[in-house]
PDB file of N, CA and C in Angstrom:
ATOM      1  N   UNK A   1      26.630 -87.331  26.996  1.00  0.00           N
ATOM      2  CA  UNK A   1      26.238 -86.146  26.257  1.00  0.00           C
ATOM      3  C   UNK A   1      24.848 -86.375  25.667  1.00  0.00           C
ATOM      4  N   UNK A   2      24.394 -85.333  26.049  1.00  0.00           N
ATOM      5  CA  UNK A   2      22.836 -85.620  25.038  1.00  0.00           C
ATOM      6  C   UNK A   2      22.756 -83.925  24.104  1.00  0.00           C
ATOM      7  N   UNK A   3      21.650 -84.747  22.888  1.00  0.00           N
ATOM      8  CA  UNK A   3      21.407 -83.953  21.852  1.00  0.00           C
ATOM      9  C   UNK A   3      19.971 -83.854  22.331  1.00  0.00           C
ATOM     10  N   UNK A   4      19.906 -82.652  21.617  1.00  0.00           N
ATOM     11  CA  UNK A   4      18.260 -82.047  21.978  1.00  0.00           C
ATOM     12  C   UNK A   4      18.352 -81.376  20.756  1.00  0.00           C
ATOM     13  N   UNK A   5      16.745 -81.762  19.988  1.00  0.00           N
ATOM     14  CA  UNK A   5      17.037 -81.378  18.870  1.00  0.00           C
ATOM     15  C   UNK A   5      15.085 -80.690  18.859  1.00  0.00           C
ATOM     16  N   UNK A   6      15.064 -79.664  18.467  1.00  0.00           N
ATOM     17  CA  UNK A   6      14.216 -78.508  18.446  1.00  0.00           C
ATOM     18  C   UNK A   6      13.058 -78.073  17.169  1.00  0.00           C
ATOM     19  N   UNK A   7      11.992 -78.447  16.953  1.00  0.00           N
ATOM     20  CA  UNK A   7      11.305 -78.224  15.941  1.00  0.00           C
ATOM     21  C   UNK A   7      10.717 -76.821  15.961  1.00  0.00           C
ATOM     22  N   UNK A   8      11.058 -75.830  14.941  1.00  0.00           N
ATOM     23  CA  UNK A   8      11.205 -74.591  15.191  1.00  0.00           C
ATOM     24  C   UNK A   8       9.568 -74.186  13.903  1.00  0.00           C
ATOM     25  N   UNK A   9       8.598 -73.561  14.008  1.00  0.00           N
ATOM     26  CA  UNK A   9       8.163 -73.135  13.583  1.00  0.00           C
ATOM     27  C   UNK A   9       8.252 -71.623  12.941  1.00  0.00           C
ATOM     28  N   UNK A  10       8.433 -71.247  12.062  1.00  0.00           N
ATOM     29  CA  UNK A  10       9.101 -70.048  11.429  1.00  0.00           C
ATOM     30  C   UNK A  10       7.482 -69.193  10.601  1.00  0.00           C
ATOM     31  N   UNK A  11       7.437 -68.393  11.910  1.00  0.00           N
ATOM     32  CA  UNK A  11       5.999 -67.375  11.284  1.00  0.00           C
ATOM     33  C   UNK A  11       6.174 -66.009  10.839  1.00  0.00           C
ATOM     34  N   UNK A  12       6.239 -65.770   9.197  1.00  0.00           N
ATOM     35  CA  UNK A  12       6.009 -64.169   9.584  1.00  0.00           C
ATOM     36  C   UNK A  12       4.601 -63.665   8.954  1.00  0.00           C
ATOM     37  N   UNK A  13       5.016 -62.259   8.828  1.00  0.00           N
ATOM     38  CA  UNK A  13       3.986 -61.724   9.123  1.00  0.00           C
ATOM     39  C   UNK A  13       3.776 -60.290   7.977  1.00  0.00           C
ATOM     40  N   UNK A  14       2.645 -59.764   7.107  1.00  0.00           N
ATOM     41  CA  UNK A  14       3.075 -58.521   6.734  1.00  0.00           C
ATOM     42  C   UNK A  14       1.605 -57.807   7.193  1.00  0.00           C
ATOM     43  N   UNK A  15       2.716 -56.472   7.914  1.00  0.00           N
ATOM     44  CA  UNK A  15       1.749 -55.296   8.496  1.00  0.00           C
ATOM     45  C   UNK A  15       1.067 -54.479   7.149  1.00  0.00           C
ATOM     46  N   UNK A  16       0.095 -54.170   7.303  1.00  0.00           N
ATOM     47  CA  UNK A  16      -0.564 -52.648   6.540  1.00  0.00           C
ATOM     48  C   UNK A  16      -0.344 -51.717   7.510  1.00  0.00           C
ATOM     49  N   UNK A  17       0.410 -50.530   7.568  1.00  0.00           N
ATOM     50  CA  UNK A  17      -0.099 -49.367   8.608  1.00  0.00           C
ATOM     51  C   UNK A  17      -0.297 -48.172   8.154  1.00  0.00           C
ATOM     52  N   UNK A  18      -0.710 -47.278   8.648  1.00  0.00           N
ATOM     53  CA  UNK A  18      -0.728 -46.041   8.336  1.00  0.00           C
ATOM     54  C   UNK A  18      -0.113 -45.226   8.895  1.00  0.00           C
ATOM     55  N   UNK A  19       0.525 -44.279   8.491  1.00  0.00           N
ATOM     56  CA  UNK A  19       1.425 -43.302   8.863  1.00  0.00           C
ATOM     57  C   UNK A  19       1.490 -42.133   8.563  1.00  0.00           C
ATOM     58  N   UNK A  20       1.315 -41.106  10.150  1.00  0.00           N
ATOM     59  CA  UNK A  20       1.119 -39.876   9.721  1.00  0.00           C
ATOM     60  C   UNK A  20       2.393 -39.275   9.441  1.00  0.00           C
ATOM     61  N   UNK A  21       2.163 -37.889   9.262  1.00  0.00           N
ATOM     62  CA  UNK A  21       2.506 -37.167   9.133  1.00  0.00           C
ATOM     63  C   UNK A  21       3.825 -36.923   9.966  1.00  0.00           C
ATOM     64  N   UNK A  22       3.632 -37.252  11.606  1.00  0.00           N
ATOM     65  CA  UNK A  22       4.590 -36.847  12.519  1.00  0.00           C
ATOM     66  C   UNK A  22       5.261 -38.294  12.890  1.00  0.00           C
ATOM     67  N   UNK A  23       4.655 -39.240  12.265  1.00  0.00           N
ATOM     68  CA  UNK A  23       6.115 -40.614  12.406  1.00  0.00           C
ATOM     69  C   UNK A  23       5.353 -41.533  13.210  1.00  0.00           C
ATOM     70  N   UNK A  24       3.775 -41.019  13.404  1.00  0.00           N
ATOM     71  CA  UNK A  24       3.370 -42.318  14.419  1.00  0.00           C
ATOM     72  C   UNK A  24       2.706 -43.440  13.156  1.00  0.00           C
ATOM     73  N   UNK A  25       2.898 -44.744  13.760  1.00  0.00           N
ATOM     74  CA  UNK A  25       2.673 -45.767  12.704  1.00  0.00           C
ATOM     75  C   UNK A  25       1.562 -46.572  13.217  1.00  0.00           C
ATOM     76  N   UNK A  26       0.220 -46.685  12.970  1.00  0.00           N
ATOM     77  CA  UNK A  26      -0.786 -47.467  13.290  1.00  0.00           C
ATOM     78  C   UNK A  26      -1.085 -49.111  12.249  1.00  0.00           C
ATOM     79  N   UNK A  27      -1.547 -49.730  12.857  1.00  0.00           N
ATOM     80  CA  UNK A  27      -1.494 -51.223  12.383  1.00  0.00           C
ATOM     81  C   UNK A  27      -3.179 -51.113  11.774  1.00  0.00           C
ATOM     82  N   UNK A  28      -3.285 -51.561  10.510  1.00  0.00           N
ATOM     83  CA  UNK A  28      -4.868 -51.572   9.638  1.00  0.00           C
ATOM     84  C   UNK A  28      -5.145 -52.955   9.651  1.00  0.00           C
ATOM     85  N   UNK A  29      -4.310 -53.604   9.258  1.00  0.00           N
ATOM     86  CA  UNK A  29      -4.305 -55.219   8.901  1.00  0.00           C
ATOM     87  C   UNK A  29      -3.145 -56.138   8.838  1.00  0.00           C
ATOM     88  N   UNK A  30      -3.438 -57.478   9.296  1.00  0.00           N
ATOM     89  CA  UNK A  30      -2.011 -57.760   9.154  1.00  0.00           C
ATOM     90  C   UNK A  30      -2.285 -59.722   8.763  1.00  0.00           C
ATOM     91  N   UNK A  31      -1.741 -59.786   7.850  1.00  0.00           N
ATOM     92  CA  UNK A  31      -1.546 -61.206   7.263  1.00  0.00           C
ATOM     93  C   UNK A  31      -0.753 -62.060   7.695  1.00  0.00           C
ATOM     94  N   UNK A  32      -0.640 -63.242   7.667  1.00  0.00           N
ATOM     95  CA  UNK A  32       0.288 -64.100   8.310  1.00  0.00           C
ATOM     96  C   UNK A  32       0.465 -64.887   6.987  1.00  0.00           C
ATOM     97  N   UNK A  33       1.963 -65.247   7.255  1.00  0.00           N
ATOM     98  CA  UNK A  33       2.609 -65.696   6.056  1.00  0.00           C
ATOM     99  C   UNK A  33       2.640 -67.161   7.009  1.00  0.00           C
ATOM    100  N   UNK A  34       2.417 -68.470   6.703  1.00  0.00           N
ATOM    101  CA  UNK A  34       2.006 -69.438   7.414  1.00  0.00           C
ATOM    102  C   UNK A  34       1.651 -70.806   6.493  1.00  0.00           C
ATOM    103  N   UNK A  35       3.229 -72.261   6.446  1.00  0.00           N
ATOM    104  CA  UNK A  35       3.205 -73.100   6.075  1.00  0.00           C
ATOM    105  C   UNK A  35       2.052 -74.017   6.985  1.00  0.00           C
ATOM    106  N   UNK A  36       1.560 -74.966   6.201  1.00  0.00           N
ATOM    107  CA  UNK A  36       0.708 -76.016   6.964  1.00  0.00           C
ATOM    108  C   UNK A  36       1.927 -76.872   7.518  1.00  0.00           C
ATOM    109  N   UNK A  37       1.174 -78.039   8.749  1.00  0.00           N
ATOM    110  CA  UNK A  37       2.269 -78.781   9.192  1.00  0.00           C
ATOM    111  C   UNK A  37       1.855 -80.001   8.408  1.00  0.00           C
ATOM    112  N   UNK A  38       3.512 -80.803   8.233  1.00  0.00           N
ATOM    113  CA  UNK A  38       3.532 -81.788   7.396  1.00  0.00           C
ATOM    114  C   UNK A  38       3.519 -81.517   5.806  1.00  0.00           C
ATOM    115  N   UNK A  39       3.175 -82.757   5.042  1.00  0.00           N
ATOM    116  CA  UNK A  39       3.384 -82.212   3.323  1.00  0.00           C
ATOM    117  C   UNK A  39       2.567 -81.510   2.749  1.00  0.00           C
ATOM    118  N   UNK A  40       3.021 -80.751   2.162  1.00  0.00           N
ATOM    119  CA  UNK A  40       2.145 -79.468   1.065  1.00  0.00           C
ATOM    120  C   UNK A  40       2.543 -79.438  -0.035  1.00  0.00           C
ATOM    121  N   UNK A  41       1.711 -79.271  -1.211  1.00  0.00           N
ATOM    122  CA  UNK A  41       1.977 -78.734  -2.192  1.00  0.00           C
ATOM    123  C   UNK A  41       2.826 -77.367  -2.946  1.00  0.00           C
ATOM    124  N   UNK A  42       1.876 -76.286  -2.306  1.00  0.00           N
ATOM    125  CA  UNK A  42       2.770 -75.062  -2.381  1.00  0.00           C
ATOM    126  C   UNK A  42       2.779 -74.132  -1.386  1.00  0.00           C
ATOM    127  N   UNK A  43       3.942 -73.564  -1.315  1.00  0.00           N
ATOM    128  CA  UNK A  43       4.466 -72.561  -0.302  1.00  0.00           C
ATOM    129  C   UNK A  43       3.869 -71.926   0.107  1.00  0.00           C
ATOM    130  N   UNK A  44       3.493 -70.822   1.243  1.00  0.00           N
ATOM    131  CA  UNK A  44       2.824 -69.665   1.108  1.00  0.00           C
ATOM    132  C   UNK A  44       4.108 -68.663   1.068  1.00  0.00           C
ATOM    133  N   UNK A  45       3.898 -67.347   0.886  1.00  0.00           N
ATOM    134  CA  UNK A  45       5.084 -66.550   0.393  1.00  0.00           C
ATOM    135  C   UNK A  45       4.825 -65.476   0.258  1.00  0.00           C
ATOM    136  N   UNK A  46       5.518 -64.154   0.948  1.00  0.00           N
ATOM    137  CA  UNK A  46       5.155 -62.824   0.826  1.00  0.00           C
ATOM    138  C   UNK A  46       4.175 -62.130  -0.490  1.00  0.00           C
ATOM    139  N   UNK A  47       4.900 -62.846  -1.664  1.00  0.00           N
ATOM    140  CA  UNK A  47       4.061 -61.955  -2.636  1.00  0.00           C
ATOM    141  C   UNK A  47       2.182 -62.663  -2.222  1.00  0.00           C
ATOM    142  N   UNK A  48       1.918 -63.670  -1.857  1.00  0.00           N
ATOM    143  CA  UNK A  48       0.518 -64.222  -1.951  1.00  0.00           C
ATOM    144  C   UNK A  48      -0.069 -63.602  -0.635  1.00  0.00           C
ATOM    145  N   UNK A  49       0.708 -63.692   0.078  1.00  0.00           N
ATOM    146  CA  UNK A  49       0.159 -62.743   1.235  1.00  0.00           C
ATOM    147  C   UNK A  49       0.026 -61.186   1.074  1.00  0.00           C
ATOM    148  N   UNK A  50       0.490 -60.502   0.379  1.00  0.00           N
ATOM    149  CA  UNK A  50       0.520 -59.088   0.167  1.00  0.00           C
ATOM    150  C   UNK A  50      -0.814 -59.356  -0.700  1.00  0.00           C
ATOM    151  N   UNK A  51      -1.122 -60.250  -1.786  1.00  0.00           N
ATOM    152  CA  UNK A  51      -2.288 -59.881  -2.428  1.00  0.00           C
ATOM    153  C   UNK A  51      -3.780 -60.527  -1.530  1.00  0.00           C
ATOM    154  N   UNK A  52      -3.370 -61.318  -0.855  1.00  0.00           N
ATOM    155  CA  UNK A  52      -4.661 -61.381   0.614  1.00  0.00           C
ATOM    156  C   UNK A  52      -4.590 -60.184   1.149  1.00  0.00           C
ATOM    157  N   UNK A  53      -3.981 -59.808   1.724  1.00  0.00           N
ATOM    158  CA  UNK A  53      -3.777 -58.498   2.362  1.00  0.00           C
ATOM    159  C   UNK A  53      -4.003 -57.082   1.832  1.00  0.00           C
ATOM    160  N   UNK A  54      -3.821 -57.219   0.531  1.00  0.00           N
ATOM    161  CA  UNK A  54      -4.405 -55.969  -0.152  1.00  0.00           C
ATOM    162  C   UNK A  54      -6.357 -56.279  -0.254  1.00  0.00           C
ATOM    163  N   UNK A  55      -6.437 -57.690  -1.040  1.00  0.00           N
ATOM    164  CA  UNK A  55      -7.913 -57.572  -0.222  1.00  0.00           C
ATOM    165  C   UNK A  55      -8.624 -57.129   0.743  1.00  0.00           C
ATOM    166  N   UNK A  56      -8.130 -57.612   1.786  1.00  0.00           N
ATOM    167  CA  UNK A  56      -8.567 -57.508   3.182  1.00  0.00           C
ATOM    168  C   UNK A  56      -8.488 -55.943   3.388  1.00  0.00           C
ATOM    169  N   UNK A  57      -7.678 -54.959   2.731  1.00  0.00           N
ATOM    170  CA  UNK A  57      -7.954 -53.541   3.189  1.00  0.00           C
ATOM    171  C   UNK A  57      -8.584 -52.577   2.187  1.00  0.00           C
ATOM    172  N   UNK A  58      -8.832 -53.414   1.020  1.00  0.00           N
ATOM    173  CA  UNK A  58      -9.590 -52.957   0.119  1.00  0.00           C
ATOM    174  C   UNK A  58     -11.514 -53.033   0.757  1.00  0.00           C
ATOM    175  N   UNK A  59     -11.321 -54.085   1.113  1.00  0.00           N
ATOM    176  CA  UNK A  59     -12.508 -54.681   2.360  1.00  0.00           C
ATOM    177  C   UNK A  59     -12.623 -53.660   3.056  1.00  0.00           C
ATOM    178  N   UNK A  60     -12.266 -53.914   3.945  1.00  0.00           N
ATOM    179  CA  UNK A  60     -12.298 -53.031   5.161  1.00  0.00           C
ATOM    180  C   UNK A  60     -11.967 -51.379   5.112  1.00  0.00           C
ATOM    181  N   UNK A  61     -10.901 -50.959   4.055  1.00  0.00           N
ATOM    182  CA  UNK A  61     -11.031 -49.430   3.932  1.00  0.00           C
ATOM    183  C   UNK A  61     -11.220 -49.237   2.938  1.00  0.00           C
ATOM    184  N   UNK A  62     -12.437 -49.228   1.908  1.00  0.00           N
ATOM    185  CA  UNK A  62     -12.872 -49.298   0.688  1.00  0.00           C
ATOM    186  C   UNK A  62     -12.381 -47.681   0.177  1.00  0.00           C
ATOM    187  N   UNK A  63     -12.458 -46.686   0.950  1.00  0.00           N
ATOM    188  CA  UNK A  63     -12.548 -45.059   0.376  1.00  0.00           C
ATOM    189  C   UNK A  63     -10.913 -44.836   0.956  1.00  0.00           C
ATOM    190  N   UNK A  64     -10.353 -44.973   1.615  1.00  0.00           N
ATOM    191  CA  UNK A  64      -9.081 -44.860   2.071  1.00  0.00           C
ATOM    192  C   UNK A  64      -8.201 -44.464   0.887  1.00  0.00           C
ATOM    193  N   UNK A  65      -7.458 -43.332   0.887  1.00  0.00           N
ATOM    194  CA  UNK A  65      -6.265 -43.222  -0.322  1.00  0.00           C
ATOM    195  C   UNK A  65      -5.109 -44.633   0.044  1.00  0.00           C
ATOM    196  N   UNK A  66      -4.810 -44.904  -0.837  1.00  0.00           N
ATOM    197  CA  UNK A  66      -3.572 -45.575  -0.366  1.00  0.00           C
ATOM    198  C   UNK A  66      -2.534 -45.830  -1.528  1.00  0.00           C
ATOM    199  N   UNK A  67      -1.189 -45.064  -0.533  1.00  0.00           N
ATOM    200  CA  UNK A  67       0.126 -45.923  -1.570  1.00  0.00           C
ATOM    201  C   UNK A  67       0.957 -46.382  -0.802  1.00  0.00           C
ATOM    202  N   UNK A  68       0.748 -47.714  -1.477  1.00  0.00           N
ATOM    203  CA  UNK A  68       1.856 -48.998  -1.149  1.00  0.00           C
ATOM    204  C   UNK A  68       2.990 -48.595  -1.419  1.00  0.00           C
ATOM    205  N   UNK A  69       4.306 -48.772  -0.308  1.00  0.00           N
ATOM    206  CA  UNK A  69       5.778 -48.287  -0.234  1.00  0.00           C
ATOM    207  C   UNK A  69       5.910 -50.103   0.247  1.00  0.00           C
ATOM    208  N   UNK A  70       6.526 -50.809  -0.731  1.00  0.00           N
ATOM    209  CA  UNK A  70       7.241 -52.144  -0.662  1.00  0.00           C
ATOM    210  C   UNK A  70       8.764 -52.518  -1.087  1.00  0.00           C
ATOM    211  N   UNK A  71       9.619 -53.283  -1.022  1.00  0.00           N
ATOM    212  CA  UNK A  71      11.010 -53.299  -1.441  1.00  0.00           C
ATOM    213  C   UNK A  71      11.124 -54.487  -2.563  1.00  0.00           C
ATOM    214  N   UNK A  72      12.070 -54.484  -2.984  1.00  0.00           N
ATOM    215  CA  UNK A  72      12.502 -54.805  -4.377  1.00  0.00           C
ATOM    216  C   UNK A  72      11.820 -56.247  -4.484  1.00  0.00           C
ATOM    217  N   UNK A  73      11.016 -56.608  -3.823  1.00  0.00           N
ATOM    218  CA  UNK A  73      10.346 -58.072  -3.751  1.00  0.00           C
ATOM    219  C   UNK A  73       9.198 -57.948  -4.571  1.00  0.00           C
ATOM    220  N   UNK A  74       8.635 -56.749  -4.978  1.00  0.00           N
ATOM    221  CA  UNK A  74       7.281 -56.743  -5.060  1.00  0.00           C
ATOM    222  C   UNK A  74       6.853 -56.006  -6.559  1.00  0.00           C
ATOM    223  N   UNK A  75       8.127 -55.212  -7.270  1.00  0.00           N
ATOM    224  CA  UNK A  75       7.693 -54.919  -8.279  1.00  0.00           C
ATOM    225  C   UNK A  75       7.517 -56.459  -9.485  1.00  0.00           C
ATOM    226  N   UNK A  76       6.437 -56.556  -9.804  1.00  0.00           N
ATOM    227  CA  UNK A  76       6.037 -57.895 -10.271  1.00  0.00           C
ATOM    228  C   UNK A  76       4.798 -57.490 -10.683  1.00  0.00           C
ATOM    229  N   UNK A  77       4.284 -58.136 -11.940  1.00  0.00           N
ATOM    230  CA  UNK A  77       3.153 -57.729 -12.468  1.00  0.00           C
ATOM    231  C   UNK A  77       1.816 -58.144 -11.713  1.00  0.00           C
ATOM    232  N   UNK A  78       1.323 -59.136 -10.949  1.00  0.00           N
ATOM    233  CA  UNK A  78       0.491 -59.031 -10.306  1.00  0.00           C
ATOM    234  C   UNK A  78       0.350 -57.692  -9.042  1.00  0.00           C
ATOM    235  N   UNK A  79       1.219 -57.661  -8.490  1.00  0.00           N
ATOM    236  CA  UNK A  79       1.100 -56.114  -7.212  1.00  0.00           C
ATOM    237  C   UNK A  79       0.892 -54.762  -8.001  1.00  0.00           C
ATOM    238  N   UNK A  80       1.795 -54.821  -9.566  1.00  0.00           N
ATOM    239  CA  UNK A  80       1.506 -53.834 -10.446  1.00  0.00           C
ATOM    240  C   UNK A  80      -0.434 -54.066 -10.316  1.00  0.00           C
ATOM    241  N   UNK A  81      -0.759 -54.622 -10.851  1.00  0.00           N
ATOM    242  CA  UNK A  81      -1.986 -55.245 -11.155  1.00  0.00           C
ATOM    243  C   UNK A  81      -2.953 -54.761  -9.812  1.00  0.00           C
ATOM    244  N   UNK A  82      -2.820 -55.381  -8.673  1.00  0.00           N
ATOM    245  CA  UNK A  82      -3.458 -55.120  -7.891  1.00  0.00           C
ATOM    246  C   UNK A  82      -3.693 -53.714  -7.343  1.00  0.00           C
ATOM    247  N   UNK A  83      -2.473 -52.765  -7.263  1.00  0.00           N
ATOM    248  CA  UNK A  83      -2.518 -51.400  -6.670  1.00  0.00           C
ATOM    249  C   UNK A  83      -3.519 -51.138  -8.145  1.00  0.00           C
ATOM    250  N   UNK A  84      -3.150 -51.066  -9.392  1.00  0.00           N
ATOM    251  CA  UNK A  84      -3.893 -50.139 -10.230  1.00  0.00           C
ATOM    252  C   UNK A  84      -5.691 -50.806 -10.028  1.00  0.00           C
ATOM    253  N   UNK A  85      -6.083 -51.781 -10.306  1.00  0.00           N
ATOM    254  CA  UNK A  85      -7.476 -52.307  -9.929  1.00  0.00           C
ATOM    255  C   UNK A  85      -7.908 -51.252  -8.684  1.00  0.00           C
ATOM    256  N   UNK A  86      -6.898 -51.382  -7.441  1.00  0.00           N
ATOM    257  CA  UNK A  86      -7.834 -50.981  -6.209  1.00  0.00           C
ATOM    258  C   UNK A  86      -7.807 -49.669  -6.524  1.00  0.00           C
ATOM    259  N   UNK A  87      -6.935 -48.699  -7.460  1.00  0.00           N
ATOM    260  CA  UNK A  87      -7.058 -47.157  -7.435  1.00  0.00           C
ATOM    261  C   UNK A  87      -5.590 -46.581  -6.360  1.00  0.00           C
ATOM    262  N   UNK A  88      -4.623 -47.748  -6.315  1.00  0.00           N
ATOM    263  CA  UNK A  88      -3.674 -46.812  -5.071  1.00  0.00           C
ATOM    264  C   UNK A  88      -2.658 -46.549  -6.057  1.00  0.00           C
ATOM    265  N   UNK A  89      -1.988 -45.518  -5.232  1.00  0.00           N
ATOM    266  CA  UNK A  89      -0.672 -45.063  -5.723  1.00  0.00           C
ATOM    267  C   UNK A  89       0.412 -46.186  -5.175  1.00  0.00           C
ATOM    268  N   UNK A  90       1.910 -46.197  -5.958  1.00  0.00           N
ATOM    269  CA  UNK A  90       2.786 -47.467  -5.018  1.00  0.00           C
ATOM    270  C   UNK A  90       4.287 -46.619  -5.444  1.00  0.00           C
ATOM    271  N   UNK A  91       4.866 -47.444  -4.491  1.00  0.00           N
ATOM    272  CA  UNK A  91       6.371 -46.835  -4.698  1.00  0.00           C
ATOM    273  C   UNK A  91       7.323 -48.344  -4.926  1.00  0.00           C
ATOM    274  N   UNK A  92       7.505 -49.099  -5.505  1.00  0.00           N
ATOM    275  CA  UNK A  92       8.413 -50.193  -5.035  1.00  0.00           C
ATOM    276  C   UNK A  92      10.028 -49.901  -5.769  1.00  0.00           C
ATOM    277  N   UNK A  93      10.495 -50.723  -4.689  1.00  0.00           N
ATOM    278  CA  UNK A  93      12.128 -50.327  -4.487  1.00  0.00           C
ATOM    279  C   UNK A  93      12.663 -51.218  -5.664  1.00  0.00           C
ATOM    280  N   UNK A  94      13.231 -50.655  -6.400  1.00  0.00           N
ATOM    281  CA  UNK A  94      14.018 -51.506  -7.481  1.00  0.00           C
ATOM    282  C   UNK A  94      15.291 -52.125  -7.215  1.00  0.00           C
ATOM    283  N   UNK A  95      15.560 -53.707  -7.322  1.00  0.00           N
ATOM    284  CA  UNK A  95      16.717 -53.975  -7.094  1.00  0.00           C
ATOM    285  C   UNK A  95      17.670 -53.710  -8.361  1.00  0.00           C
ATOM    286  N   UNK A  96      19.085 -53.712  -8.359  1.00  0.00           N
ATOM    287  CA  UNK A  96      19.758 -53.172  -9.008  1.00  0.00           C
ATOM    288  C   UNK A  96      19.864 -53.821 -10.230  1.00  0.00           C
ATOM    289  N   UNK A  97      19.338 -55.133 -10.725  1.00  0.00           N
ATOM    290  CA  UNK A  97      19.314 -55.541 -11.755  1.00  0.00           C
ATOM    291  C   UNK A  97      18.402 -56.292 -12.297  1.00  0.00           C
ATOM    292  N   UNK A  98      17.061 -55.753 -11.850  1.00  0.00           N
ATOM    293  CA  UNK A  98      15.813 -56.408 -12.113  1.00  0.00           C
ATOM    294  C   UNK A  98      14.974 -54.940 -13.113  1.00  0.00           C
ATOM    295  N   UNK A  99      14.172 -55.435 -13.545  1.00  0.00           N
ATOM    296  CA  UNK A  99      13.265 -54.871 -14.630  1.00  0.00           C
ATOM    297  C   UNK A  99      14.375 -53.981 -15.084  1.00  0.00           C
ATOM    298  N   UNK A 100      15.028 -54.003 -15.904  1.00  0.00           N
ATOM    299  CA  UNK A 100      16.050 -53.217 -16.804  1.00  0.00           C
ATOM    300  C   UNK A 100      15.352 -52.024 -17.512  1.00  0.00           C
ATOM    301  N   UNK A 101      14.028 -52.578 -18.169  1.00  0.00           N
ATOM    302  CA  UNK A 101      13.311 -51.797 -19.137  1.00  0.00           C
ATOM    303  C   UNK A 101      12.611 -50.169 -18.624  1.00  0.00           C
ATOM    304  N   UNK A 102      12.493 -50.838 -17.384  1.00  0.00           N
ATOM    305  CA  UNK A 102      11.872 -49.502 -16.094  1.00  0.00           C
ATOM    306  C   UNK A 102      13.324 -48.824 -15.693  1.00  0.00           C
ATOM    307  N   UNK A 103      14.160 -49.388 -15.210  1.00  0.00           N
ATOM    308  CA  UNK A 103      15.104 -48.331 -14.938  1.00  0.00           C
ATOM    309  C   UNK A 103      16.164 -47.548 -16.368  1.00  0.00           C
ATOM    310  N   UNK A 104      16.131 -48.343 -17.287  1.00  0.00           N
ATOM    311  CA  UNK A 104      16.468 -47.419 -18.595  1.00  0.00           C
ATOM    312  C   UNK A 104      15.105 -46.416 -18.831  1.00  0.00           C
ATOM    313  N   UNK A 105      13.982 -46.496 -18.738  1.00  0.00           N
ATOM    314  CA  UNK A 105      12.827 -45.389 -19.051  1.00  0.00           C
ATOM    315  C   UNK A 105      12.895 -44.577 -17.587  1.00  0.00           C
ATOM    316  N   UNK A 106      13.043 -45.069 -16.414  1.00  0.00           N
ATOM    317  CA  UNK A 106      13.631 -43.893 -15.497  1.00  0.00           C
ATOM    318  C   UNK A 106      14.907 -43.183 -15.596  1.00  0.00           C
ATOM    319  N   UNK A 107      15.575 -43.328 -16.046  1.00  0.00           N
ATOM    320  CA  UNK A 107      17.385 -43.046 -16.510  1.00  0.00           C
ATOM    321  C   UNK A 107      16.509 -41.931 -17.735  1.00  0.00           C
ATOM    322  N   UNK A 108      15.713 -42.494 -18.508  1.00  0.00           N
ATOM    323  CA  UNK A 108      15.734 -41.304 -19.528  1.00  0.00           C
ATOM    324  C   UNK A 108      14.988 -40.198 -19.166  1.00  0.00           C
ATOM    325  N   UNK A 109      14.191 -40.514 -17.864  1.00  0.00           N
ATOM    326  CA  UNK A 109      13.026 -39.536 -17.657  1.00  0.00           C
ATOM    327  C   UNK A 109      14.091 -38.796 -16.817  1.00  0.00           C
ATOM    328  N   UNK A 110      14.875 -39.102 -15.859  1.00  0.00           N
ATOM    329  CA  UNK A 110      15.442 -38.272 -15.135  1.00  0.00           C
ATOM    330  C   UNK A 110      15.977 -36.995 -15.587  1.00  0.00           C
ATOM    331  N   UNK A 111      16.882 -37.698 -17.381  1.00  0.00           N
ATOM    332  CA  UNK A 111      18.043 -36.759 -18.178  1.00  0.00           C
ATOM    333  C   UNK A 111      16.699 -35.891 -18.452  1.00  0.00           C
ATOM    334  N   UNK A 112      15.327 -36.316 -18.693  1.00  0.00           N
ATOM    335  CA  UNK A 112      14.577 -34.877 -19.716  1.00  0.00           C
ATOM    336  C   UNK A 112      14.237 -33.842 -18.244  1.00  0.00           C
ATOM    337  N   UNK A 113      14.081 -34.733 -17.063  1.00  0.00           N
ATOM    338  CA  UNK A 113      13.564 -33.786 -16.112  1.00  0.00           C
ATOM    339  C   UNK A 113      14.130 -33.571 -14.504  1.00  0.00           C
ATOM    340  N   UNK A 114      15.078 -33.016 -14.746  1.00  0.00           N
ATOM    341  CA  UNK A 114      16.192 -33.102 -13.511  1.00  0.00           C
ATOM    342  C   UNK A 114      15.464 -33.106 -11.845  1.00  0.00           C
ATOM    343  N   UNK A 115      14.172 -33.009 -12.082  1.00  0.00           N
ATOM    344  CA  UNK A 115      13.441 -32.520 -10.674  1.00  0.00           C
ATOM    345  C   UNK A 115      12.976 -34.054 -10.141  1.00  0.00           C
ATOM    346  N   UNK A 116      12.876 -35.376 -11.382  1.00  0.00           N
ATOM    347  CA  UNK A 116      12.998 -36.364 -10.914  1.00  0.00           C
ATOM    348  C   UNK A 116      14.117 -37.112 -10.150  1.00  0.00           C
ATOM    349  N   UNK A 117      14.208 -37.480  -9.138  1.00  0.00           N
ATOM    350  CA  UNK A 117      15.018 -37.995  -8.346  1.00  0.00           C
ATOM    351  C   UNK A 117      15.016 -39.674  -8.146  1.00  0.00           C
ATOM    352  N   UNK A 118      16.931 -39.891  -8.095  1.00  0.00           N
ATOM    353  CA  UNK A 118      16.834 -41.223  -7.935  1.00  0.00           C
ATOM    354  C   UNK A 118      16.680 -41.853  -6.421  1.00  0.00           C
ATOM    355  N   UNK A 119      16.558 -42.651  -6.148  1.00  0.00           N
ATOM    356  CA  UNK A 119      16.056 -43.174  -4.545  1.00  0.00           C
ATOM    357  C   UNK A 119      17.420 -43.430  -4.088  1.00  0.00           C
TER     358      UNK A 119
END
């Protein structure tokens, strides 16, 4: 019997795209989330790549409207930070028991204004 044993490199990746109106999705920029080989200090990791990546299209599409739609990974005060600096609008997905203080001030905004909706 033999063992075969497999050194797997694990790359991802986060897209910027744009998206119209009718569902087609175009690619603007795209970051690579990417450990060095051998020992490192620190990780690389979606949130550090989203703020390269918001560079890079702040760069490159300086006048562009943009709002960031991200999931419950990203509401965090630096991405807060970064969308308001560059001027974008953002949507991030709240997980169900993170920032308490935001979803009790959405809970109250909803009761004063029924036209706000929960996700």
């Amino acid at each position: 019997m033999r063992l075969f044993f497999y050194a797997v490199k694990v790359v991802i990746l986060k897209e910027a795209k744009l998206v119209t109106a009718d569902g087609h999705a175009l690619s603007l920029a795209t970051e690579w989330i990417e450990n060095p080989e051998g020992i490192f200090d620190k990780q690389d990791c979606e949130r550090k790549a989203f703020l390269r990546l918001a560079e890079k299209l702040k760069k490159q599409y300086p006048r562009l409207p943009i709002c960031i739609l991200a999931d419950g990974l990203y509401p965090y005060e630096n991405a807060f930070q970064c969308c308001e600096q560059n001027g974008w609008k953002y949507i991030f997905v709240l997980q169900e028991n993170s920032l308490k203080s935001v979803q009790e001030e959405l809970t109250l905004t909803r009761c004063r204004n029924p036209k706000v909706r929960q996700g």
